[in-house]
N, C-alpha and C. Protein backbone atom coordinates (compact mmCIF):
# COMPACT_ATOMS: atom_id res chain seq x y z
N UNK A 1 0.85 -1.17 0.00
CA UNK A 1 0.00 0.00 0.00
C UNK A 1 0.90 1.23 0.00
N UNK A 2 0.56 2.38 -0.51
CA UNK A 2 1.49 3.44 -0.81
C UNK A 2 0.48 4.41 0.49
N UNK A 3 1.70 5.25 0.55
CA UNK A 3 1.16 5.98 1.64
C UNK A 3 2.11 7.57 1.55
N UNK A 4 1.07 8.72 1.11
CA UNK A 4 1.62 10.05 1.32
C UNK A 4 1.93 10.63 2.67
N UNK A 5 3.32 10.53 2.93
CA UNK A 5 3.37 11.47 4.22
C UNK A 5 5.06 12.32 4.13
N UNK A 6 5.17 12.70 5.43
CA UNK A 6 6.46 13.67 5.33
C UNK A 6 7.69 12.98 5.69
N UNK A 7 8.57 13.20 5.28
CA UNK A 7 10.51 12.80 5.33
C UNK A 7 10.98 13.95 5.54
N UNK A 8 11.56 14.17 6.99
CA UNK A 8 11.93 14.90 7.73
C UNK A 8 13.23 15.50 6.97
N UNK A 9 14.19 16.42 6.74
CA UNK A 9 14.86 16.76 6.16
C UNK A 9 15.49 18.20 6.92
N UNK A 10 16.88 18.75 7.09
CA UNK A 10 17.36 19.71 7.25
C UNK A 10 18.44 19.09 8.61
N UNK A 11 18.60 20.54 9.25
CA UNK A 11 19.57 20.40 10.14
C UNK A 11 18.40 19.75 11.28
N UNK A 12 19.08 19.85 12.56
CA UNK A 12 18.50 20.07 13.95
C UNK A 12 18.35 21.11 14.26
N UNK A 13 17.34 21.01 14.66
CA UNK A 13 16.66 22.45 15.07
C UNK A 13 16.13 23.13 14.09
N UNK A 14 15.84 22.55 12.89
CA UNK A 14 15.53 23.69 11.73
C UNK A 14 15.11 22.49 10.67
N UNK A 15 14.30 21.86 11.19
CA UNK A 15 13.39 21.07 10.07
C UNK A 15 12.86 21.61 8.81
N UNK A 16 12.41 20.30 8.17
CA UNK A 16 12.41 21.12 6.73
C UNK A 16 11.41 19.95 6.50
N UNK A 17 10.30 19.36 6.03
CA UNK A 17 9.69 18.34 5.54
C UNK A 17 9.39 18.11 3.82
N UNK A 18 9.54 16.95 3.26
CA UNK A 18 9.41 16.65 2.09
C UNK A 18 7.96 15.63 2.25
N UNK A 19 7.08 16.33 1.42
CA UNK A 19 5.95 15.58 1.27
C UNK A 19 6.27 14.16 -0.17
N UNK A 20 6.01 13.07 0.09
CA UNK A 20 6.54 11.86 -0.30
C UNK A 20 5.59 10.86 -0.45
N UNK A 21 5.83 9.92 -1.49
CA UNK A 21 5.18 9.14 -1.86
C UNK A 21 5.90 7.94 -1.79
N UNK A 22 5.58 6.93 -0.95
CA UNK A 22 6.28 5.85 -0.84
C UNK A 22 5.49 4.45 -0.08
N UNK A 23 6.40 3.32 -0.30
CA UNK A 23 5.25 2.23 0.21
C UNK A 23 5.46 2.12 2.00
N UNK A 24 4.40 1.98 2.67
CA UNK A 24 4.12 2.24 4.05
C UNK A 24 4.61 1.52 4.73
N UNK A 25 5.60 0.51 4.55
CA UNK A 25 6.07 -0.43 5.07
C UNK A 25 7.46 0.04 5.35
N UNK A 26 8.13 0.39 4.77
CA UNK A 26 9.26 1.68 4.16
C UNK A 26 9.36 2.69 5.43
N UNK A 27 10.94 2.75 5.84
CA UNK A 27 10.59 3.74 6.97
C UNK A 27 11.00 5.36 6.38
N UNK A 28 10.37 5.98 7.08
CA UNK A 28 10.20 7.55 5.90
C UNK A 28 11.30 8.49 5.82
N UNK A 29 12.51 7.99 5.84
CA UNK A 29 13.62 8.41 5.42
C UNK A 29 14.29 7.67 4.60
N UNK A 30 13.39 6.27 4.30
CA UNK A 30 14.49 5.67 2.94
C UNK A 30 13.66 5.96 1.85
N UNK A 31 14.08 5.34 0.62
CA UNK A 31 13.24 5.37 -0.60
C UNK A 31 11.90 6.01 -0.58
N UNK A 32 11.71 6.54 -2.02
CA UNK A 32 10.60 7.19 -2.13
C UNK A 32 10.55 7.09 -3.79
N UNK A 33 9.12 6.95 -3.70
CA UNK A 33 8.63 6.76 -5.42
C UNK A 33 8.33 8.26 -5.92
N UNK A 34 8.00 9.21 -5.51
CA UNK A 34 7.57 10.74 -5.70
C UNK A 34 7.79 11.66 -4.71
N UNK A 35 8.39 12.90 -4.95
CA UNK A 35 8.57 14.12 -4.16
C UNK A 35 7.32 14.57 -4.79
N UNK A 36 6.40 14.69 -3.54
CA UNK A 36 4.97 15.90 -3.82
C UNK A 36 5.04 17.30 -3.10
N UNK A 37 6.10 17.65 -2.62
CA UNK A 37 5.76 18.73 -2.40
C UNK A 37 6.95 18.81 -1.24
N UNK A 38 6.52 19.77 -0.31
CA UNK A 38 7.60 20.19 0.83
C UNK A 38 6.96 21.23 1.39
N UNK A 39 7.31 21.26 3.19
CA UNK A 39 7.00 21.99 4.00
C UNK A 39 7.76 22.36 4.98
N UNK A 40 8.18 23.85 5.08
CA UNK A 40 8.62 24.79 5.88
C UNK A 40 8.30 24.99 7.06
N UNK A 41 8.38 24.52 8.33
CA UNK A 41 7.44 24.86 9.40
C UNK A 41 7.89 26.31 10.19
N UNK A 42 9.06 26.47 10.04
CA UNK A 42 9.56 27.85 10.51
C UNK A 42 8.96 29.06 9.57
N UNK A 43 9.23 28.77 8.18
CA UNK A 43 8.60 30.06 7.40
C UNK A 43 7.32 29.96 6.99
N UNK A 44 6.81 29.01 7.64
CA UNK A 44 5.37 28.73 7.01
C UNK A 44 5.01 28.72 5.74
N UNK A 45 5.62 28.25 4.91
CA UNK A 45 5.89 28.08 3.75
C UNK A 45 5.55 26.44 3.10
N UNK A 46 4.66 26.23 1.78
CA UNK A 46 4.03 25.03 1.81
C UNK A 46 4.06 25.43 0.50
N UNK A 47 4.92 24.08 -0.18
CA UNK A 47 4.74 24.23 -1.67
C UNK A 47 4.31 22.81 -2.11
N UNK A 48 3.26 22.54 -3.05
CA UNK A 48 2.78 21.28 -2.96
C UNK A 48 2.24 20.82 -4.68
N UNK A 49 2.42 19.88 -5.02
CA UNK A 49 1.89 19.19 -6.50
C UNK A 49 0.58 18.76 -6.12
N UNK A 50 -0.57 19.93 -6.19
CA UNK A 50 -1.86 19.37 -6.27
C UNK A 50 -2.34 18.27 -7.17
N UNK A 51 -1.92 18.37 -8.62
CA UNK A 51 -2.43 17.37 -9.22
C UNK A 51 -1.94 16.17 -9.51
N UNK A 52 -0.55 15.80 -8.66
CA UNK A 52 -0.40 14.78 -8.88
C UNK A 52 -0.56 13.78 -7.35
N UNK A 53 -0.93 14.93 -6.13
CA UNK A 53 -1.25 14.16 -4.56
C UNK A 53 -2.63 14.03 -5.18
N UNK A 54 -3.84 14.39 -5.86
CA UNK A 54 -4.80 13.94 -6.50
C UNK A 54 -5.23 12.93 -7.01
N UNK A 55 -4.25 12.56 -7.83
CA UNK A 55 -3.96 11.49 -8.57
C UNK A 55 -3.59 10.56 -8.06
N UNK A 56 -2.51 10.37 -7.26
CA UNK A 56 -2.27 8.83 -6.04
C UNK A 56 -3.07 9.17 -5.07
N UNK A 57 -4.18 10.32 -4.77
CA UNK A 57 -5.05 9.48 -4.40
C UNK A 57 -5.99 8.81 -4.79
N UNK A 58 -6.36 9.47 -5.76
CA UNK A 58 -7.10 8.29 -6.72
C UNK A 58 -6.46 7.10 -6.79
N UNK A 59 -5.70 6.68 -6.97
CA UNK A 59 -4.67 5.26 -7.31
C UNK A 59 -4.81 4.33 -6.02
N UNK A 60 -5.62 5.15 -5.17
CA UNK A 60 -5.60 4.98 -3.63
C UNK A 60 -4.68 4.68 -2.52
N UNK A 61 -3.59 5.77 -2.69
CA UNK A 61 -2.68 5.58 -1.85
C UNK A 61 -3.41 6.55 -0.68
N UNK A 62 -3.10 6.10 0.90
CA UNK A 62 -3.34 6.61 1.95
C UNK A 62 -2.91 7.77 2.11
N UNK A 63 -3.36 8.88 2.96
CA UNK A 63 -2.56 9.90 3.53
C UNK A 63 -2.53 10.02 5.17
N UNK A 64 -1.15 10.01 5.47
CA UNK A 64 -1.24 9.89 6.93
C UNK A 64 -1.88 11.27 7.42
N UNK A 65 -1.90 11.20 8.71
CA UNK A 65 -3.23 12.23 9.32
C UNK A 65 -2.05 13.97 9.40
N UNK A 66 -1.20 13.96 9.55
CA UNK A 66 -0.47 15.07 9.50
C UNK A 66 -0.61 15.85 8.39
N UNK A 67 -0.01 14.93 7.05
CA UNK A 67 -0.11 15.36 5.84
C UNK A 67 -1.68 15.64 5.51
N UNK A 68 -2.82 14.66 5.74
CA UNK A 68 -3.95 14.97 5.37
C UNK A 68 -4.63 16.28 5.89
N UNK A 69 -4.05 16.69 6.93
CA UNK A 69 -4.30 17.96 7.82
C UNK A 69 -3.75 19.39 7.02
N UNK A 70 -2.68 19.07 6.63
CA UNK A 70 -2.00 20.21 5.46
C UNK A 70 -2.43 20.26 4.58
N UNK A 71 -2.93 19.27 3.75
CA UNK A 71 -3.90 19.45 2.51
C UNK A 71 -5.25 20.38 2.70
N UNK A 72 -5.68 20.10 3.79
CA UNK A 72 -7.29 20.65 4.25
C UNK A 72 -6.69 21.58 4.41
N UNK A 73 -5.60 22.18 4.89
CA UNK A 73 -5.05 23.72 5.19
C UNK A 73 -5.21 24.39 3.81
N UNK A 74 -4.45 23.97 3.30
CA UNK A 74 -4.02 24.30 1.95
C UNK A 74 -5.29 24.00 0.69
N UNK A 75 -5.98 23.80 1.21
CA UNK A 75 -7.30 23.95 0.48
C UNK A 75 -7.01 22.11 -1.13
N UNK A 76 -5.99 21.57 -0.90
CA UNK A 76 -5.99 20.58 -2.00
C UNK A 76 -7.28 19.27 -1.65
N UNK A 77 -7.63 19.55 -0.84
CA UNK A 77 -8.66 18.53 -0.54
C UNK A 77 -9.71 19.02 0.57
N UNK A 78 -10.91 18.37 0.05
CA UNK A 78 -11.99 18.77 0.86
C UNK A 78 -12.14 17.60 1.93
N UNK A 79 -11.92 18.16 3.08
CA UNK A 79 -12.18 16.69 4.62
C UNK A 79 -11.66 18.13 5.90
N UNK A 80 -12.50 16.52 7.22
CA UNK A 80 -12.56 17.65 7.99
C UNK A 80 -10.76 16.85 9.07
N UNK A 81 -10.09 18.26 9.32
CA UNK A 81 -9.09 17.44 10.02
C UNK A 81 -9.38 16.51 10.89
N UNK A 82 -7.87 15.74 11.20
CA UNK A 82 -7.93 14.76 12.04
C UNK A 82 -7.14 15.19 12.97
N UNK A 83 -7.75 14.60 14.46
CA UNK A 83 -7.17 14.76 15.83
C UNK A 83 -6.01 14.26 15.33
N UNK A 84 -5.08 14.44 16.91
CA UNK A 84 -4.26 13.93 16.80
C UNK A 84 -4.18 12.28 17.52
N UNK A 85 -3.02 11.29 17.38
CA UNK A 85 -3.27 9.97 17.67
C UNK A 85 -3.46 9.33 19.37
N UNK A 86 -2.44 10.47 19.81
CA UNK A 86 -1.79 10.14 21.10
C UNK A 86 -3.63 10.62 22.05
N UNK A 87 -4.13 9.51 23.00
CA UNK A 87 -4.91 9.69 23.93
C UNK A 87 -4.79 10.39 25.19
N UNK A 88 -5.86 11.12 25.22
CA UNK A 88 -5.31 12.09 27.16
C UNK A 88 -5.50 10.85 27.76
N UNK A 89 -4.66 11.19 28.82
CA UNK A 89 -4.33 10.15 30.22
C UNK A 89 -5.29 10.58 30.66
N UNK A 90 -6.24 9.66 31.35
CA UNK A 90 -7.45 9.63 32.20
C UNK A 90 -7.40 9.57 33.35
N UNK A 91 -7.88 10.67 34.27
CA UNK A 91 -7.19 10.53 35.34
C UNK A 91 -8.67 10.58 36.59
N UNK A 92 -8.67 9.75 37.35
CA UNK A 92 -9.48 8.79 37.83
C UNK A 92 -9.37 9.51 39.19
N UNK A 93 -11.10 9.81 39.74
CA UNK A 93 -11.33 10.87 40.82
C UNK A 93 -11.62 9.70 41.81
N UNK A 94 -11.02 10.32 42.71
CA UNK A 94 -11.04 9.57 44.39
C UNK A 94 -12.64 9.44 45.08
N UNK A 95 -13.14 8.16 45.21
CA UNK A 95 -14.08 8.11 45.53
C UNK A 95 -14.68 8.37 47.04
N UNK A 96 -15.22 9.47 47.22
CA UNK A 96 -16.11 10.45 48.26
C UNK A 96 -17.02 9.67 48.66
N UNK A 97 -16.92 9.17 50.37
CA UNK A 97 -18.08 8.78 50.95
C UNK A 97 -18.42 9.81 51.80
N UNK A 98 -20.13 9.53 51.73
CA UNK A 98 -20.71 10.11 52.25
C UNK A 98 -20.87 10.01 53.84
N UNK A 99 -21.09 10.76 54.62
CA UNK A 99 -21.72 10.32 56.31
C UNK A 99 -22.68 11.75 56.31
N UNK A 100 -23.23 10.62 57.22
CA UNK A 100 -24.35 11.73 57.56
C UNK A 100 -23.89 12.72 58.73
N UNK A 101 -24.00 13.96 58.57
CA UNK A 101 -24.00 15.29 58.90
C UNK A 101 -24.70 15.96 59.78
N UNK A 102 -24.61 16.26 60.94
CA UNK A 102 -25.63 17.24 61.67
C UNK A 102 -25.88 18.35 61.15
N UNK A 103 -27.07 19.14 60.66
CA UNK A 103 -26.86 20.41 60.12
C UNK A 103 -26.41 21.40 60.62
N UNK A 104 -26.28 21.35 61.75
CA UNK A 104 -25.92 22.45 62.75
C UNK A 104 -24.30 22.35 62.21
N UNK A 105 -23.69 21.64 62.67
CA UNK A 105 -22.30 21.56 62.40
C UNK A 105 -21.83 21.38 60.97
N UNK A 106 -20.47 22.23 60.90
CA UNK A 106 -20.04 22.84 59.28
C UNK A 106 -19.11 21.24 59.14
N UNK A 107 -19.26 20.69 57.84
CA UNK A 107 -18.50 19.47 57.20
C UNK A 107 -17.09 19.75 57.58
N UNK A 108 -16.42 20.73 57.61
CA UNK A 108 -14.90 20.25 58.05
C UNK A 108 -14.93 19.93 59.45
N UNK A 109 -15.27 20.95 60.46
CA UNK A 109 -15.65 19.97 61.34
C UNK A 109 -15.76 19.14 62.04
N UNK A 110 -17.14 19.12 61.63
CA UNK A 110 -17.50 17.15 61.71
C UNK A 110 -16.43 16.12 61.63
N UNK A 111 -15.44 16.32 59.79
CA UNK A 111 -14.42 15.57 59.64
C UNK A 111 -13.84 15.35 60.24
N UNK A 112 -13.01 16.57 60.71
CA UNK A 112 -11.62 16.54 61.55
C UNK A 112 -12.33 15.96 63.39
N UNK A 113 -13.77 15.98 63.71
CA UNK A 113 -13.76 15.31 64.86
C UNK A 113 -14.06 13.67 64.64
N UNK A 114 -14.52 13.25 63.73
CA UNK A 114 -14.70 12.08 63.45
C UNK A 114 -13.42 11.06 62.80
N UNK A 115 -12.53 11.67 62.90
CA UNK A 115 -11.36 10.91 62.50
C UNK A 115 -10.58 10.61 63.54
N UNK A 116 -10.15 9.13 63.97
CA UNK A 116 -9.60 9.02 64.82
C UNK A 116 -8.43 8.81 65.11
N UNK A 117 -8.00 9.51 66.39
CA UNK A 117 -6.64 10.22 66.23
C UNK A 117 -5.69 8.67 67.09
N UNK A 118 -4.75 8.55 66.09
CA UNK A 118 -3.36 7.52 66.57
C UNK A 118 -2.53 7.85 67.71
N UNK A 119 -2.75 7.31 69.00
CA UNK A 119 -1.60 7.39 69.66
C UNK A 119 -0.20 6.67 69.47
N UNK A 120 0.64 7.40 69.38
CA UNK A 120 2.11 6.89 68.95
C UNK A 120 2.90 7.02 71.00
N UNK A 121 3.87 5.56 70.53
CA UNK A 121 4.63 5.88 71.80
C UNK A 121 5.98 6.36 71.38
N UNK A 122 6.33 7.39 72.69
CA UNK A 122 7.19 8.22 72.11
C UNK A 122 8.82 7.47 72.82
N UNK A 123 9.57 7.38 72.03
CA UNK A 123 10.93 6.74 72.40
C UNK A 123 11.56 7.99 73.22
N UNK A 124 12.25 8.09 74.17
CA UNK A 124 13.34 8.68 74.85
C UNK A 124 14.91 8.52 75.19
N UNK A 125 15.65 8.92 74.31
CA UNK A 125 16.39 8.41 74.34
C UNK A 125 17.21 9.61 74.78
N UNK A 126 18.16 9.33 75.97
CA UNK A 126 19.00 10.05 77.05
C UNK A 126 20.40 10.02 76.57
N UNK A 127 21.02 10.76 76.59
CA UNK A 127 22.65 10.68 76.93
C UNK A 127 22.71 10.54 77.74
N UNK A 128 24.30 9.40 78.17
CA UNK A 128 24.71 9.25 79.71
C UNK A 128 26.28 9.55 79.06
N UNK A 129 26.41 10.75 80.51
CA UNK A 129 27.90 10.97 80.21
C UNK A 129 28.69 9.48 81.22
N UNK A 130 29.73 9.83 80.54
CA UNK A 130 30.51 8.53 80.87
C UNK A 130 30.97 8.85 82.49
N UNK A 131 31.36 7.69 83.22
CA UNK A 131 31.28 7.79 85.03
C UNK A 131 33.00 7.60 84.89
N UNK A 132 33.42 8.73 85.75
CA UNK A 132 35.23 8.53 85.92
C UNK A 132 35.44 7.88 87.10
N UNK A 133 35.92 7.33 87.10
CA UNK A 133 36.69 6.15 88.02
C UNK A 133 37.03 7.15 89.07
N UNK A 134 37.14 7.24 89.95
CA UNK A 134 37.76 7.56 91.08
C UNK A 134 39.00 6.63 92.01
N UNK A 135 38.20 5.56 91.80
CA UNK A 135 38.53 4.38 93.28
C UNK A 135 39.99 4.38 93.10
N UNK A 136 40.63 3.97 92.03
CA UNK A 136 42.40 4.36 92.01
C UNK A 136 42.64 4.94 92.47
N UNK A 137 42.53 6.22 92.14
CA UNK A 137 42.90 7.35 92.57
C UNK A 137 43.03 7.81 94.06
N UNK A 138 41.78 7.28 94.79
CA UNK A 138 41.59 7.25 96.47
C UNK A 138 42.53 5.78 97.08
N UNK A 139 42.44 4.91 96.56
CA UNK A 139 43.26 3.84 96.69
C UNK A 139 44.80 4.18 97.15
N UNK A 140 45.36 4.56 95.80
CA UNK A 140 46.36 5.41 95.93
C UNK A 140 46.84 5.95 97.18
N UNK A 141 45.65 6.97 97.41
CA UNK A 141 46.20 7.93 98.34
C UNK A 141 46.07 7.27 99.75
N UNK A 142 45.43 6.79 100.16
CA UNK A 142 45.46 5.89 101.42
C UNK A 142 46.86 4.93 101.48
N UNK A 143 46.91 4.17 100.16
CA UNK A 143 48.40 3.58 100.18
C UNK A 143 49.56 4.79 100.77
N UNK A 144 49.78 5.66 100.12
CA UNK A 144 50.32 6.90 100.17
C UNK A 144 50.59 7.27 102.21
N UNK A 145 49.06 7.66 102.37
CA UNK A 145 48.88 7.63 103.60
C UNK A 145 49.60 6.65 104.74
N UNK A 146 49.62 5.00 104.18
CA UNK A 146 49.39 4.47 105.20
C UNK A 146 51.25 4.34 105.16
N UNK A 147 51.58 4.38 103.68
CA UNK A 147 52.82 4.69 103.92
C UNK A 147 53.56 5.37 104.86
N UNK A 148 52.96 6.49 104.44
CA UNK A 148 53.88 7.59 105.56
C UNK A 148 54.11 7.22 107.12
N UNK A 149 52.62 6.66 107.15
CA UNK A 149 52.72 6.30 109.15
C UNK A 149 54.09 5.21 109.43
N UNK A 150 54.12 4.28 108.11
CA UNK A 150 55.14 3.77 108.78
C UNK A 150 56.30 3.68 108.97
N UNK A 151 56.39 5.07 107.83
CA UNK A 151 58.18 5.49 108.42
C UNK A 151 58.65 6.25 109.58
N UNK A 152 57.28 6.46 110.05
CA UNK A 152 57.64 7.61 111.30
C UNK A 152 57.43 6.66 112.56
């Protein structure tokens, strides 16, 4: 199956597209059976072979949805564009239960008294300075002491 779409072309940063005719199997930078045209996206600039993207489509070659979108721009074909492929992420609402409410009392509230509160046990944890020895030291001095008595 042949399929019209674009072959990216230029530097980086400064694209350049070649509108192309080639078989869809084909990745869109190799071979190509027809140059139809080319598109500028910086200068907005769109130069295109109406009557011969006409003609393969008649022949019934496809047009991918990008290219078919530039045609409807460019007035070579009458259709209404196509979205694009990529789906929004669906993002999935938290399911709200209900309780019943005193009217008197405002919903936050209520909440914050009806939720019940976690007691945690609380760890304590102390420094202990370190204990200096003494007992040598007094030891000592009594030796010391008992010394002396008995030289006298």
């Amino acid at each position: 199956m042949l399929a019209i779409r674009f072959n990216r072309t230029g530097k980086r940063n400064q694209a350049h597209f070649r509108v192309v005719l080639q078989e869809h199997t084909k990745a869109p930078g190799k071979r190509h059976i027809e140059i139809l045209g080319s598109y500028d996206p910086h200068k907005k600039t769109t130069i295109l072979k109406k009557e011969r993207i006409l003609y393969w489509i008649g022949q019934g070659a496809q047009v991918s949805p990008v290219v078919s979108n530039l045609l409807v721009r460019e007035g070579v074909i009458q259709a209404k564009k196509i979205a694009k492929r990529m789906p929004r992420p669906v993002v999935k609402e938290p399911v709200v239960e209900e309780t019943p409410v005193a009217s008197e009392a405002p919903v936050a509230e209520t909440a914050f008294l009806e939720t019940p509160v976690e007691e945690k046990e609380e760890v304590v944890v102390e420094a202990v300075a370190p204990v200096k020895e003494e007992a040598p030291v007094v030891a000592e001095a009594v030796v010391a002491e008992a010394g002396t008595e008995t030289k006298a």
